[in-house]
Protein backbone atom coordinates (compact mmCIF):
# COMPACT_ATOMS: atom_id res chain seq x y z
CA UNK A 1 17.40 33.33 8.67
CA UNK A 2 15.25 31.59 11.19
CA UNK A 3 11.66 31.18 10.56
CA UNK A 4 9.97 30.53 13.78
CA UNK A 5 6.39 30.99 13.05
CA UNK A 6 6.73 28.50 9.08
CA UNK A 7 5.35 25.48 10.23
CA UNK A 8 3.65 22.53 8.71
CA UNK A 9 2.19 19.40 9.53
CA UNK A 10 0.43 16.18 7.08
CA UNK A 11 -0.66 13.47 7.14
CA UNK A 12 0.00 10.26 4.45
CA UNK A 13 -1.79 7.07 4.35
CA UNK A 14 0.33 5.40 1.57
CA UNK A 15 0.34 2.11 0.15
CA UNK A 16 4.08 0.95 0.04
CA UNK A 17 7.51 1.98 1.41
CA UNK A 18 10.46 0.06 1.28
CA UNK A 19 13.44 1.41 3.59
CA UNK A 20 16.45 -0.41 4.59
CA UNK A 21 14.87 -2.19 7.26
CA UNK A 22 11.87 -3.57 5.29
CA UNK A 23 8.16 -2.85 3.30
CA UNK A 24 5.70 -0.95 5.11
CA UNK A 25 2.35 -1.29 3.82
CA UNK A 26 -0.82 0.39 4.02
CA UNK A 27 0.31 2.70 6.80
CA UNK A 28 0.04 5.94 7.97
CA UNK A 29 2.94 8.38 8.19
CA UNK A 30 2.53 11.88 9.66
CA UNK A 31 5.32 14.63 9.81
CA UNK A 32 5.46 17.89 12.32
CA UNK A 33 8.03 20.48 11.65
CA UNK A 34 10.02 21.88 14.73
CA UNK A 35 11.94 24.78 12.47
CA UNK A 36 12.26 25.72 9.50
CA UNK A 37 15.97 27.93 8.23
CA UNK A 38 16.37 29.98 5.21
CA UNK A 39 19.80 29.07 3.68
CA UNK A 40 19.77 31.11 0.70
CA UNK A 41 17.51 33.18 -1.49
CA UNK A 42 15.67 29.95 -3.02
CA UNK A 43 16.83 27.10 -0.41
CA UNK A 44 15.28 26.52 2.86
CA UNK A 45 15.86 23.49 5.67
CA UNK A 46 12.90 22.38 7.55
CA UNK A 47 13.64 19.93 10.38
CA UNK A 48 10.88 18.33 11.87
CA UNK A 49 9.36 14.94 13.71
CA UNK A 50 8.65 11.95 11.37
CA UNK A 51 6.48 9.35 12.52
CA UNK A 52 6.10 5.87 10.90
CA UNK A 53 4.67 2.75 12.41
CA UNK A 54 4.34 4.31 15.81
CA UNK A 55 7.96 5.38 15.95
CA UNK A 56 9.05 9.27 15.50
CA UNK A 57 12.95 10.22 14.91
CA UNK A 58 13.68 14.02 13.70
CA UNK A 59 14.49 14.27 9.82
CA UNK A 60 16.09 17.31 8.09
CA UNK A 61 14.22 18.30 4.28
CA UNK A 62 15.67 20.18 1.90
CA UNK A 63 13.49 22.73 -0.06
CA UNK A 64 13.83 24.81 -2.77
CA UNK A 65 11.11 27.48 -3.57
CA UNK A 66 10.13 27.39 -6.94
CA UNK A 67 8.03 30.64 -6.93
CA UNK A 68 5.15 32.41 -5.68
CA UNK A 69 1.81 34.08 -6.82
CA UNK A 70 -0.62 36.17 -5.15
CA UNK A 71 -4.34 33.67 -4.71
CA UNK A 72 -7.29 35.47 -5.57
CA UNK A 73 -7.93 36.94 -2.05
CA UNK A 74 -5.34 38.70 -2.12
């Protein structure tokens, strides 16, 4: 099942990441979700636009849902 309206965007300032092509330090990476699929009861894939050092390529995530509760407001 396609979720068209699940979307989420952040924002991380982080320290240190080492990828196959080097350190990155003291950066800013930001991600931007394009879609986001329900694959089964608990699993969901959310692609999306990930941007590090100025340079965005589309990633896939994995997610499992882990529960839910009801905040205070209802």
């Amino acid at each position: 099942m396609d979720r068209p309206h699940s979307r989420i965007g952040f924002s991380v300032r982080h320290t240190m990441v080492t990828t196959v092509r080097g350190s990155f330090a003291d950066e800013e990476m930001t991600f931007r979700s394009t879609s986001t699929v329900q694959e089964s009861a608990e699993s969901f894939r959310m692609t999306g636009d990930l941007t590090i050092r100025g340079t965005t390529r589309p990633v896939a995530l994995q997610l499992a849902c882990l529960g839910s509760v009801v905040d205070p407001f209802g």
